[in-house]
Protein backbone atom coordinates (compact mmCIF):
# COMPACT_ATOMS: atom_id res chain seq x y z
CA UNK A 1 -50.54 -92.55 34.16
CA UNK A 2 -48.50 -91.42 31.55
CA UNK A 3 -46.00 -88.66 32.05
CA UNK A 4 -44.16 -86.50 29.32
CA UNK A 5 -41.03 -84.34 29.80
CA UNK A 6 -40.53 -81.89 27.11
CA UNK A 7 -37.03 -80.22 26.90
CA UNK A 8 -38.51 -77.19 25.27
CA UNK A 9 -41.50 -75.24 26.00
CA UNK A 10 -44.75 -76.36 24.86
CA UNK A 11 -47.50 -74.51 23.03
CA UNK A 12 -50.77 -73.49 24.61
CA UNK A 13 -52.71 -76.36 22.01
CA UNK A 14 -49.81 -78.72 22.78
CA UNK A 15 -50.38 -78.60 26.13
CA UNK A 16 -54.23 -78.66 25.93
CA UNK A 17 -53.87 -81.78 23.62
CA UNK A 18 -51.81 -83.68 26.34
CA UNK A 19 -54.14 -82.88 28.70
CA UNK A 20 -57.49 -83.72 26.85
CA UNK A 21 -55.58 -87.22 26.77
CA UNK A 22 -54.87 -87.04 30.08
CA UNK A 23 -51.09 -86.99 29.75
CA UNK A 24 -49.18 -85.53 32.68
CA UNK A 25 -45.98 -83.28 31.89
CA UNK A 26 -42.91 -81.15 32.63
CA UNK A 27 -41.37 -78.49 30.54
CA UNK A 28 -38.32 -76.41 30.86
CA UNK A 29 -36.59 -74.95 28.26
CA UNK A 30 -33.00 -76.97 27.86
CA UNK A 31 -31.28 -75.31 25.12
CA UNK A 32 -30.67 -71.79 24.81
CA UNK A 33 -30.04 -70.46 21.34
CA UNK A 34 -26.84 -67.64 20.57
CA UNK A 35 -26.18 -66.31 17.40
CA UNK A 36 -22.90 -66.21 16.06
CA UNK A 37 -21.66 -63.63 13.85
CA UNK A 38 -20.75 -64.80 10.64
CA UNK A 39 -19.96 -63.99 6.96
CA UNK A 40 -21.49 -65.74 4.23
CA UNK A 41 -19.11 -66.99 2.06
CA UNK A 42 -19.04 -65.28 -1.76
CA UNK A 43 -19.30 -67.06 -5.30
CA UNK A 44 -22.53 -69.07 -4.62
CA UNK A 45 -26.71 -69.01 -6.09
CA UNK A 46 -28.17 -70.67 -3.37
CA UNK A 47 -27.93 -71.24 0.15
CA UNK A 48 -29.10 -74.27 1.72
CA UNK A 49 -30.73 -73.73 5.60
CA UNK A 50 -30.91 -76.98 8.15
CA UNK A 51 -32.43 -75.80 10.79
CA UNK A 52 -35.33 -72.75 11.67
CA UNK A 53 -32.70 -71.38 14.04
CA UNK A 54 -30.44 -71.05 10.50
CA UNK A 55 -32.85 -69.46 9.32
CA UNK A 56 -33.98 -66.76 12.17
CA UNK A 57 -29.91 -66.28 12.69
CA UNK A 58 -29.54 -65.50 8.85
CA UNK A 59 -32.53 -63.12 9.10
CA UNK A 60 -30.95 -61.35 12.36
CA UNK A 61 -28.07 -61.02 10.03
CA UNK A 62 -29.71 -59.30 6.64
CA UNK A 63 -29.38 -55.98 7.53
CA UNK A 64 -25.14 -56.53 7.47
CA UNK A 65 -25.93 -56.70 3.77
CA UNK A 66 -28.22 -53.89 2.57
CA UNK A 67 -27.31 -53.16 -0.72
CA UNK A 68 -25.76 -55.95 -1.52
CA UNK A 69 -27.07 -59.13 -3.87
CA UNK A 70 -26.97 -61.80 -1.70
């Protein structure tokens, strides 16, 4: 039998796909996710995002910019 451990949690069609192929598994979430406050730094056009978490930490951070071109 095959057995998966997944270090974050899985989706409801994840885990209904491992299951269909008869695919045992564990989840637990392993990483837990802080945002940092930060400042982005002045003088640039674009901004370049490696990660979703970037991305959903940027977006927590908009509103310290209303009214401002960022």
């Amino acid at each position: 039998m095959k057995y998966i451990l997944s270090t974050k949690l899985l989706t409801s069609d994840q885990k209904a796909i491992l299951n269909d192929a008869g695919i045992d598994f564990l989840e637990y979430q392993a990483i837990k996710i802080q945002y940092r406050k930060f400042q982005l730094p002045d003088g640039f056009d674009n901004y370049i995002f490696t990660s979703q978490n970037a991305v959903e930490a940027f977006i927590s951070h908009l509103s310290n910019y209303q009214g401002q071109q960022i």
